[in-house]
PDB file of N, CA and C in Angstrom:
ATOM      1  N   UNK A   1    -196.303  33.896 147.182  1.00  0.00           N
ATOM      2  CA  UNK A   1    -197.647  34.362 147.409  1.00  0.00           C
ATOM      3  C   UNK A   1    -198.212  34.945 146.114  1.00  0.00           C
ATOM      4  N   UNK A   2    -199.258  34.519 145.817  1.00  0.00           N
ATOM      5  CA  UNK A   2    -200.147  35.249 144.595  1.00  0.00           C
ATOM      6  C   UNK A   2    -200.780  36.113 145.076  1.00  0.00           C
ATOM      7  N   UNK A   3    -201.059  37.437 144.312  1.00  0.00           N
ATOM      8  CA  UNK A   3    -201.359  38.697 144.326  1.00  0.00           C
ATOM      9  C   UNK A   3    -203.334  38.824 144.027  1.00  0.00           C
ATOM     10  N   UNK A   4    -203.814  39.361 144.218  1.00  0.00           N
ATOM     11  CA  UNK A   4    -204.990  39.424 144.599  1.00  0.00           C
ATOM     12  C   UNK A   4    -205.747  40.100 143.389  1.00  0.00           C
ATOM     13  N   UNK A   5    -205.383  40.948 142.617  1.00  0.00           N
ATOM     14  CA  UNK A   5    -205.668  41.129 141.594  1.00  0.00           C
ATOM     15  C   UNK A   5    -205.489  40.373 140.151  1.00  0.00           C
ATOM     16  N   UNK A   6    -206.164  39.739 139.356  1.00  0.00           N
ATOM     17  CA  UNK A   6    -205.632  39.148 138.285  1.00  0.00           C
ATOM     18  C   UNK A   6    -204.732  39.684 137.165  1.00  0.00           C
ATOM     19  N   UNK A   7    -205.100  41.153 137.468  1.00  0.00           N
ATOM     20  CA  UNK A   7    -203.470  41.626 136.541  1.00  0.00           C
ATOM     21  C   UNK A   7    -202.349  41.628 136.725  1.00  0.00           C
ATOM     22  N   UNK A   8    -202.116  41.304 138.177  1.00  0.00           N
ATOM     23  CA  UNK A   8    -200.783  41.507 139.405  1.00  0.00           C
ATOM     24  C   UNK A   8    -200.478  39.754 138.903  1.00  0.00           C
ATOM     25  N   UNK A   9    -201.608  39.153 139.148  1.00  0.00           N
ATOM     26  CA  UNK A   9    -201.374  37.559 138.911  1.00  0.00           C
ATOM     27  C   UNK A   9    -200.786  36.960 137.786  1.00  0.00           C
ATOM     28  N   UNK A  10    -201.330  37.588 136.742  1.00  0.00           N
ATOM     29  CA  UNK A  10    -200.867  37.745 135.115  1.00  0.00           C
ATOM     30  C   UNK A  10    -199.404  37.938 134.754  1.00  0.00           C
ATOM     31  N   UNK A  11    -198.689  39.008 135.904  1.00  0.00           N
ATOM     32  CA  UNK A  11    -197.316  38.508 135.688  1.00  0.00           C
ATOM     33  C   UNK A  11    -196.290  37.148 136.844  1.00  0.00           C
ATOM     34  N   UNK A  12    -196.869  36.659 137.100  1.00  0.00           N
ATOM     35  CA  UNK A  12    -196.385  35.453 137.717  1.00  0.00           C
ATOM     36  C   UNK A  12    -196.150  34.272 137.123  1.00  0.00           C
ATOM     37  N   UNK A  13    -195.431  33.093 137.577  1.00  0.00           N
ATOM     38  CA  UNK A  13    -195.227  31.694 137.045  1.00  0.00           C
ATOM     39  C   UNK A  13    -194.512  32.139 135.796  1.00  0.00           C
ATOM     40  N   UNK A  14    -194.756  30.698 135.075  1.00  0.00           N
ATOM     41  CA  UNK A  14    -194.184  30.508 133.553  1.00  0.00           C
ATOM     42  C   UNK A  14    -194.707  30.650 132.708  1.00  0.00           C
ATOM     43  N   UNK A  15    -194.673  31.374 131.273  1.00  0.00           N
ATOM     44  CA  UNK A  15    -196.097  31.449 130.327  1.00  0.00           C
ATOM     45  C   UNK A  15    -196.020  29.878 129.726  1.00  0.00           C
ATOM     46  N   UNK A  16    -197.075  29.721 129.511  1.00  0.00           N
ATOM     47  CA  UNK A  16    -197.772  28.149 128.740  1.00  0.00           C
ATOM     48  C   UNK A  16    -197.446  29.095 127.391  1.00  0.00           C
ATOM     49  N   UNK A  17    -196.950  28.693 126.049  1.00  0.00           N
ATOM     50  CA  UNK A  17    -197.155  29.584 124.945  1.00  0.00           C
ATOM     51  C   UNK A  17    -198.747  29.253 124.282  1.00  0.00           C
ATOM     52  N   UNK A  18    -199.319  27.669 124.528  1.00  0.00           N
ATOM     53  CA  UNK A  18    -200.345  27.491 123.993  1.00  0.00           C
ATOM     54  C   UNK A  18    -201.128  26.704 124.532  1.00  0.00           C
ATOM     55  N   UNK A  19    -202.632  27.012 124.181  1.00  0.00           N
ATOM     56  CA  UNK A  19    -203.662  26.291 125.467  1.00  0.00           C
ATOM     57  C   UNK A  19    -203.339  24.892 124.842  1.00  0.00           C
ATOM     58  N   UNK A  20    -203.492  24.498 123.997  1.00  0.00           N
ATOM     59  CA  UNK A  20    -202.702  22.938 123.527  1.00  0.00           C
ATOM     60  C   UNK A  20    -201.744  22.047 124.775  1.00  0.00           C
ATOM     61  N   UNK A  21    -200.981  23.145 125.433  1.00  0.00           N
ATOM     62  CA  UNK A  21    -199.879  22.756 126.163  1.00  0.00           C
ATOM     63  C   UNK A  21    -200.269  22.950 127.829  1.00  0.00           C
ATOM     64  N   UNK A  22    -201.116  23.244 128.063  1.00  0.00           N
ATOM     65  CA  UNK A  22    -201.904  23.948 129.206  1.00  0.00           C
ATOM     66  C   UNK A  22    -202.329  22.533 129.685  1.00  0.00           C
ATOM     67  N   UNK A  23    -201.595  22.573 131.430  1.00  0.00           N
ATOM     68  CA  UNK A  23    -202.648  21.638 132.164  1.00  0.00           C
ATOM     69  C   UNK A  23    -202.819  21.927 133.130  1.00  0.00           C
ATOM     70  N   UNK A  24    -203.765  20.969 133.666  1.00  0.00           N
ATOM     71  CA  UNK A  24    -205.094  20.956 134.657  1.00  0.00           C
ATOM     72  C   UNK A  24    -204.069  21.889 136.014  1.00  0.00           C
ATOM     73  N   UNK A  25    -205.055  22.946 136.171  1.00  0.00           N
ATOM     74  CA  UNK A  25    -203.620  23.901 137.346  1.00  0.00           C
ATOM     75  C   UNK A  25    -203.675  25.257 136.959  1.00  0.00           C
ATOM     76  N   UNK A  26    -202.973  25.360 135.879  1.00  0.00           N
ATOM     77  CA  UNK A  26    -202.456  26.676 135.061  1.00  0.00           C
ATOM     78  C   UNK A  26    -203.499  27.590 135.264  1.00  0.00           C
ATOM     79  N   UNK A  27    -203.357  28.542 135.092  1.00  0.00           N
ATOM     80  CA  UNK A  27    -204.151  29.834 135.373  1.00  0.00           C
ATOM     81  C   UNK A  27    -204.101  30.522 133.891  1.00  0.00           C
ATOM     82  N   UNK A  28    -205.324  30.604 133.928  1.00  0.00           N
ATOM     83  CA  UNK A  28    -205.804  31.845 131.958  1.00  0.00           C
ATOM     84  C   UNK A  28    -205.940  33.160 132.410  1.00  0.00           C
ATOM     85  N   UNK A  29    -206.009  33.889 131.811  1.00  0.00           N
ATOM     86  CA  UNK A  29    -206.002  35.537 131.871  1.00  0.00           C
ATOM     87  C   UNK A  29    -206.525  35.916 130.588  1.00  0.00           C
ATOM     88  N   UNK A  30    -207.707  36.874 130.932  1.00  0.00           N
ATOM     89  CA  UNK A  30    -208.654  37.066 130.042  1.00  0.00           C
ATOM     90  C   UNK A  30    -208.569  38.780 129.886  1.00  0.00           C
ATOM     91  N   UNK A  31    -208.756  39.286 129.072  1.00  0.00           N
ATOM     92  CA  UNK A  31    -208.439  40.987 128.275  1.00  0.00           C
ATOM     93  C   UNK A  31    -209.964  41.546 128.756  1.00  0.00           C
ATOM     94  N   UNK A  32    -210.659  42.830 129.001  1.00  0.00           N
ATOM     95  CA  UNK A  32    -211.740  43.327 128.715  1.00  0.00           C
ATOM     96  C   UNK A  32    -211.910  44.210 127.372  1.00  0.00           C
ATOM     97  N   UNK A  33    -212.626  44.790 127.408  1.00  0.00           N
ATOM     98  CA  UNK A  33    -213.057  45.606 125.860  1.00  0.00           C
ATOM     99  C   UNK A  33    -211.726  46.841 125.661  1.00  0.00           C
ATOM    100  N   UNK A  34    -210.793  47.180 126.820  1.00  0.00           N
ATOM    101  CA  UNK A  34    -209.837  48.090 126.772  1.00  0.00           C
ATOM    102  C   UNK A  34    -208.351  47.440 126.896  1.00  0.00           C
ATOM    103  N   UNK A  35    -208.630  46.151 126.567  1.00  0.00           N
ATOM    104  CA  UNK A  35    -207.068  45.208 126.968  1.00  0.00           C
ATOM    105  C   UNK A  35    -206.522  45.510 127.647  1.00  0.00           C
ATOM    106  N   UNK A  36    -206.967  44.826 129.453  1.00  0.00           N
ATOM    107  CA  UNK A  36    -206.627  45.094 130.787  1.00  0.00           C
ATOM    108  C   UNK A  36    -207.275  43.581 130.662  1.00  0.00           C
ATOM    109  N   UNK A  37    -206.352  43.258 131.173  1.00  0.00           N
ATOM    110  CA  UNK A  37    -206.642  42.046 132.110  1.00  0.00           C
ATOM    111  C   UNK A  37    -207.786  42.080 133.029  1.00  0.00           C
ATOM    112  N   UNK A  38    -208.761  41.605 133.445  1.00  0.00           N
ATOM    113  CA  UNK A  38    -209.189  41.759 134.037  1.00  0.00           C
ATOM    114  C   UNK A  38    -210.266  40.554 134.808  1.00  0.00           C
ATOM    115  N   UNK A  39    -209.804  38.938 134.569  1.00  0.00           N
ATOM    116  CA  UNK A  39    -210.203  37.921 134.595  1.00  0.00           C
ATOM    117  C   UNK A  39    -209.748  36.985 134.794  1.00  0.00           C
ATOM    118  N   UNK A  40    -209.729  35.911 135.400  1.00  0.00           N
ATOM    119  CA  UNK A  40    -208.695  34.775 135.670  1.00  0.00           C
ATOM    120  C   UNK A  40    -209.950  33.469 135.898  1.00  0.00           C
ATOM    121  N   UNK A  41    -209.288  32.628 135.376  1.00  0.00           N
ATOM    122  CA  UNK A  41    -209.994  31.218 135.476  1.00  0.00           C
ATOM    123  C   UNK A  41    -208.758  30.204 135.880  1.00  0.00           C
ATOM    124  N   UNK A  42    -209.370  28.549 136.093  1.00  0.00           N
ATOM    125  CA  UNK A  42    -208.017  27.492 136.040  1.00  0.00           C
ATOM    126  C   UNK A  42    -208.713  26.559 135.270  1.00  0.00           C
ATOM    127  N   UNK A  43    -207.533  26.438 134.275  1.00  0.00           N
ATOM    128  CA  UNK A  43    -207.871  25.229 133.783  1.00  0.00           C
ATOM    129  C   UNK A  43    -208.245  24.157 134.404  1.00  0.00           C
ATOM    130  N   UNK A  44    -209.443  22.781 134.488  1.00  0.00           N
ATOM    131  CA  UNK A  44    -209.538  21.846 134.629  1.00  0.00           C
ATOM    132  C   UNK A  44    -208.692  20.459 134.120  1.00  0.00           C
ATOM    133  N   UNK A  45    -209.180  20.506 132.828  1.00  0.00           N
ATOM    134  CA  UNK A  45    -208.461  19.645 132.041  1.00  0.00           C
ATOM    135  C   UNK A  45    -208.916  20.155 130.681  1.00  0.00           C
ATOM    136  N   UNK A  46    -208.008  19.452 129.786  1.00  0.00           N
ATOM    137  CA  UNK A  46    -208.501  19.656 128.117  1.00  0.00           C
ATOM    138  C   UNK A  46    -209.850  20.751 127.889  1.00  0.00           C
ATOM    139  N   UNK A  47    -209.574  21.818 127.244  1.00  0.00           N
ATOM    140  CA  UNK A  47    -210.945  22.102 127.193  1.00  0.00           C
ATOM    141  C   UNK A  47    -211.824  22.712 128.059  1.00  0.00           C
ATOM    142  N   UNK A  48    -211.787  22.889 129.153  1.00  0.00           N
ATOM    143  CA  UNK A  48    -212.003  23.476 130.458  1.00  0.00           C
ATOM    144  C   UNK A  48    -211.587  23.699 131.501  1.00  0.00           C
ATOM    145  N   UNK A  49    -212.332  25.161 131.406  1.00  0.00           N
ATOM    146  CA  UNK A  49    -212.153  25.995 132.490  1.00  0.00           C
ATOM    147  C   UNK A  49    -212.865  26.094 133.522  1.00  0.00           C
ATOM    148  N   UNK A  50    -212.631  26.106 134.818  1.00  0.00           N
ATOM    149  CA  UNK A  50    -213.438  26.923 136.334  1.00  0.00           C
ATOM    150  C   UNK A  50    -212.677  28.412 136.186  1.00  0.00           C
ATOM    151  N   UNK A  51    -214.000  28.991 136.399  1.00  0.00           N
ATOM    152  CA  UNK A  51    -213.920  30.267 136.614  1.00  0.00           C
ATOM    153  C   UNK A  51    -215.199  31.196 137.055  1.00  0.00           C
ATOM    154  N   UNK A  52    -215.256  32.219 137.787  1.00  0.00           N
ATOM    155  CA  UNK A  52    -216.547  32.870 138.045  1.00  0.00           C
ATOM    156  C   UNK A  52    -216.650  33.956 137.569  1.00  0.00           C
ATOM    157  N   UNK A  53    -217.984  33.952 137.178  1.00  0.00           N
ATOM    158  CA  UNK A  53    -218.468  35.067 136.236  1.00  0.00           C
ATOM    159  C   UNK A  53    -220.127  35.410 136.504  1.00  0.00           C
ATOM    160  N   UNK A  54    -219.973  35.819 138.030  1.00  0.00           N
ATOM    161  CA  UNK A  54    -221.423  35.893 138.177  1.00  0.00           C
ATOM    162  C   UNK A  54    -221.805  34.850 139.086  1.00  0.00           C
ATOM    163  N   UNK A  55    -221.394  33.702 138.461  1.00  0.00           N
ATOM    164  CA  UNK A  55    -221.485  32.118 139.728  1.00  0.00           C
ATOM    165  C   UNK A  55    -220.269  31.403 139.171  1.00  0.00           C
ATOM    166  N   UNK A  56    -219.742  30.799 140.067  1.00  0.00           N
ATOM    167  CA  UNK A  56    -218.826  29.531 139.724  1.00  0.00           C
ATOM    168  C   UNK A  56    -219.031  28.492 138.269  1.00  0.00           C
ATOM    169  N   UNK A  57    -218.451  28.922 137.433  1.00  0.00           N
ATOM    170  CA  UNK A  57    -218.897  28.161 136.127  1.00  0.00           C
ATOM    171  C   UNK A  57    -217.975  27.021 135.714  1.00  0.00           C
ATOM    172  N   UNK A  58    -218.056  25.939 134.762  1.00  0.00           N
ATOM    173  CA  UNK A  58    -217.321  25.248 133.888  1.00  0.00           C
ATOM    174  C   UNK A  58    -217.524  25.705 132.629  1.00  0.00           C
ATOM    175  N   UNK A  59    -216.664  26.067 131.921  1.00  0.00           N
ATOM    176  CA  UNK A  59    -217.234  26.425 130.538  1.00  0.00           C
ATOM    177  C   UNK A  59    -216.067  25.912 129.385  1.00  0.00           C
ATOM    178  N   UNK A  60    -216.345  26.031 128.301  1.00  0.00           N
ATOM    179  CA  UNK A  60    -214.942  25.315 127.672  1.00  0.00           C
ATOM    180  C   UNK A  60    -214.302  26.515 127.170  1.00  0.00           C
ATOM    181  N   UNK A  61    -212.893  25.986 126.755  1.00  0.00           N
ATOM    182  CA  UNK A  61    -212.011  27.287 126.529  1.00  0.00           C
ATOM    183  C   UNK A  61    -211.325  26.867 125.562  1.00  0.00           C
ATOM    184  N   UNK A  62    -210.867  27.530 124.178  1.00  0.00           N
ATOM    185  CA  UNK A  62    -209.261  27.456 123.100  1.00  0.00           C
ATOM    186  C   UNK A  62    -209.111  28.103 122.836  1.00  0.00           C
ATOM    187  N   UNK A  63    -208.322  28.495 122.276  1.00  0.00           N
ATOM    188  CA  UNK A  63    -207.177  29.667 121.617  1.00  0.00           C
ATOM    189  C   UNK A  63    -207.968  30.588 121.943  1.00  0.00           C
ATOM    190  N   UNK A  64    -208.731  31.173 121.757  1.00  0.00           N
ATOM    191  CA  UNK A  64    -209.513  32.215 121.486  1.00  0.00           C
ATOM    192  C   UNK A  64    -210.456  32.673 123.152  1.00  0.00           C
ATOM    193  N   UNK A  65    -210.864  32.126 123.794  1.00  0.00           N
ATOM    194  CA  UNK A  65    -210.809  32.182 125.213  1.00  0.00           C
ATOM    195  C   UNK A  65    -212.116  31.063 125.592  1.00  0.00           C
ATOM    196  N   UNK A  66    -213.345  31.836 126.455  1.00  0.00           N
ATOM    197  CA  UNK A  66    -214.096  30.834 126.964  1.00  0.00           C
ATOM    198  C   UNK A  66    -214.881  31.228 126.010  1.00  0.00           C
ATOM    199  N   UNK A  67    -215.806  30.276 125.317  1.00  0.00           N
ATOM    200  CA  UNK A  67    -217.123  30.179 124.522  1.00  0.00           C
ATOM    201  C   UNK A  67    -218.210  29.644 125.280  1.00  0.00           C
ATOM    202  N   UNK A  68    -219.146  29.989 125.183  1.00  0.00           N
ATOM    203  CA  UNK A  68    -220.656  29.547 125.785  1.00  0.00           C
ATOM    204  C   UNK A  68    -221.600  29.853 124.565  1.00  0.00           C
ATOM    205  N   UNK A  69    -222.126  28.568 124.743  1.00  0.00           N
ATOM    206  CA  UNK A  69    -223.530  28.164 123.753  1.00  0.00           C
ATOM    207  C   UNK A  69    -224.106  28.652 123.876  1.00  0.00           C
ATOM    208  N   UNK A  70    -224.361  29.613 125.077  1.00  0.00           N
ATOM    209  CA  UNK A  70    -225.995  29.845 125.172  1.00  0.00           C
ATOM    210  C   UNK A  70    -225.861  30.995 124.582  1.00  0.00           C
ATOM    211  N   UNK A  71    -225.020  32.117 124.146  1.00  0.00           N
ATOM    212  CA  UNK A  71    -224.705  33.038 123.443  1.00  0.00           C
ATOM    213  C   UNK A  71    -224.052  32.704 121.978  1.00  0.00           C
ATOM    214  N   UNK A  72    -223.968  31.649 121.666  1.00  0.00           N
ATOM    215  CA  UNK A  72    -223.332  31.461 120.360  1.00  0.00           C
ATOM    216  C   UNK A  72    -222.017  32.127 120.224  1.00  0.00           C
ATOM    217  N   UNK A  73    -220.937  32.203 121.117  1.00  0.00           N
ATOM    218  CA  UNK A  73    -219.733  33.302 121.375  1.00  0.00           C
ATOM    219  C   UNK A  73    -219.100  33.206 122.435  1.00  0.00           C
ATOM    220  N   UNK A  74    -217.639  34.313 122.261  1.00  0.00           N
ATOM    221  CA  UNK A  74    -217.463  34.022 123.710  1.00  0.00           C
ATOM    222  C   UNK A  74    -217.686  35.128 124.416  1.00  0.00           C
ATOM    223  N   UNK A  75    -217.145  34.669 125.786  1.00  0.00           N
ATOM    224  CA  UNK A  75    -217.475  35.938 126.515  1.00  0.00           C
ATOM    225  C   UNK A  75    -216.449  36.612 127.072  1.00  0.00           C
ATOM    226  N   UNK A  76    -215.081  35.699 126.680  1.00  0.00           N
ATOM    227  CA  UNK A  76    -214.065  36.033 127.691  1.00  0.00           C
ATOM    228  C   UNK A  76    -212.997  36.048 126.671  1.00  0.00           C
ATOM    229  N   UNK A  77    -212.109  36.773 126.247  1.00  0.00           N
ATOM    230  CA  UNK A  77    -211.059  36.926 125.120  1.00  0.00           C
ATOM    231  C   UNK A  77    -209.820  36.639 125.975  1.00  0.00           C
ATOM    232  N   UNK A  78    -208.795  35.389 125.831  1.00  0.00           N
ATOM    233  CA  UNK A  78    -207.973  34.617 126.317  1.00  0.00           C
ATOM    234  C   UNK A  78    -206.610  35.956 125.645  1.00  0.00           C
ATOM    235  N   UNK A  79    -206.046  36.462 126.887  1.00  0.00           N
ATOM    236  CA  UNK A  79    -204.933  36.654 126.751  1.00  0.00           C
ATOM    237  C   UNK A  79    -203.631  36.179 126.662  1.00  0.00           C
ATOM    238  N   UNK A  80    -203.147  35.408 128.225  1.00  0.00           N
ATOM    239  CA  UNK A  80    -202.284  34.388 128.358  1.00  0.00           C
ATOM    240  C   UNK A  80    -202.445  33.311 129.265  1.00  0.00           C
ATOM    241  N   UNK A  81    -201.434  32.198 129.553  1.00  0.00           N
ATOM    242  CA  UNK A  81    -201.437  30.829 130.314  1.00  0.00           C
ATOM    243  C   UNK A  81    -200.381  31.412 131.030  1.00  0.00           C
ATOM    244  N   UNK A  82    -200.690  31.045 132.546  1.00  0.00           N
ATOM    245  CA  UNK A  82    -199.261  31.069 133.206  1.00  0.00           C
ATOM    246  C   UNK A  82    -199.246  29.798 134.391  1.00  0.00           C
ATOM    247  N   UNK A  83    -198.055  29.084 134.240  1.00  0.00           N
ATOM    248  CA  UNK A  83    -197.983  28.504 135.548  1.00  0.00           C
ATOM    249  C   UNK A  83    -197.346  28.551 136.320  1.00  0.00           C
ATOM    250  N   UNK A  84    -198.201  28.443 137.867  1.00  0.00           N
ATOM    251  CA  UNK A  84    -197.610  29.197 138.387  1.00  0.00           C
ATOM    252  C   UNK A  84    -196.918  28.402 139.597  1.00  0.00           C
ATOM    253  N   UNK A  85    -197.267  26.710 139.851  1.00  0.00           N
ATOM    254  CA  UNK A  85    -196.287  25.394 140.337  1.00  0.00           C
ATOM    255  C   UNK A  85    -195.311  25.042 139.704  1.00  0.00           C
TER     256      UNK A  85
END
């Protein structure tokens, strides 16, 4: 059973060491401004993520976490990959 909070979730499954290696499934975990977890998306495939942030989004994601154009940045600072099948 997965845990309901995304920081509880964050220690589950296997870590991915790199989004390179990350597939469609895996679960991301994203830091806030006090490095707490506090975010979770799933990878789609290559490059994207589903995740909600306000509404159900696609947005793309690497090393560095999710980026959106419409801010020139990101918004979401990628902590770790875990899988958790």
């Amino acid at each position: 059973m997965i845990p309901r909070l995304s920081c509880q979730q964050a220690e589950k499954g296997n870590i991915v060491d790199f989004i390179d290696q990350a597939e469609s499934g895996d679960l991301v975990f994203f830091d806030n401004d006090r490095g707490k977890i506090s975010h979770v998306g799933m990878i789609l495939s290559k490059g994207l993520v589903i995740h909600a942030s306000g509404r159900v989004r696609i947005d793309s994601i690497d090393h560095q976490g999710i980026f959106k154009p419409e801010i020139n940045g990101y918004s979401h600072k990628l902590r770790t990959i875990r899988r958790i099948l």
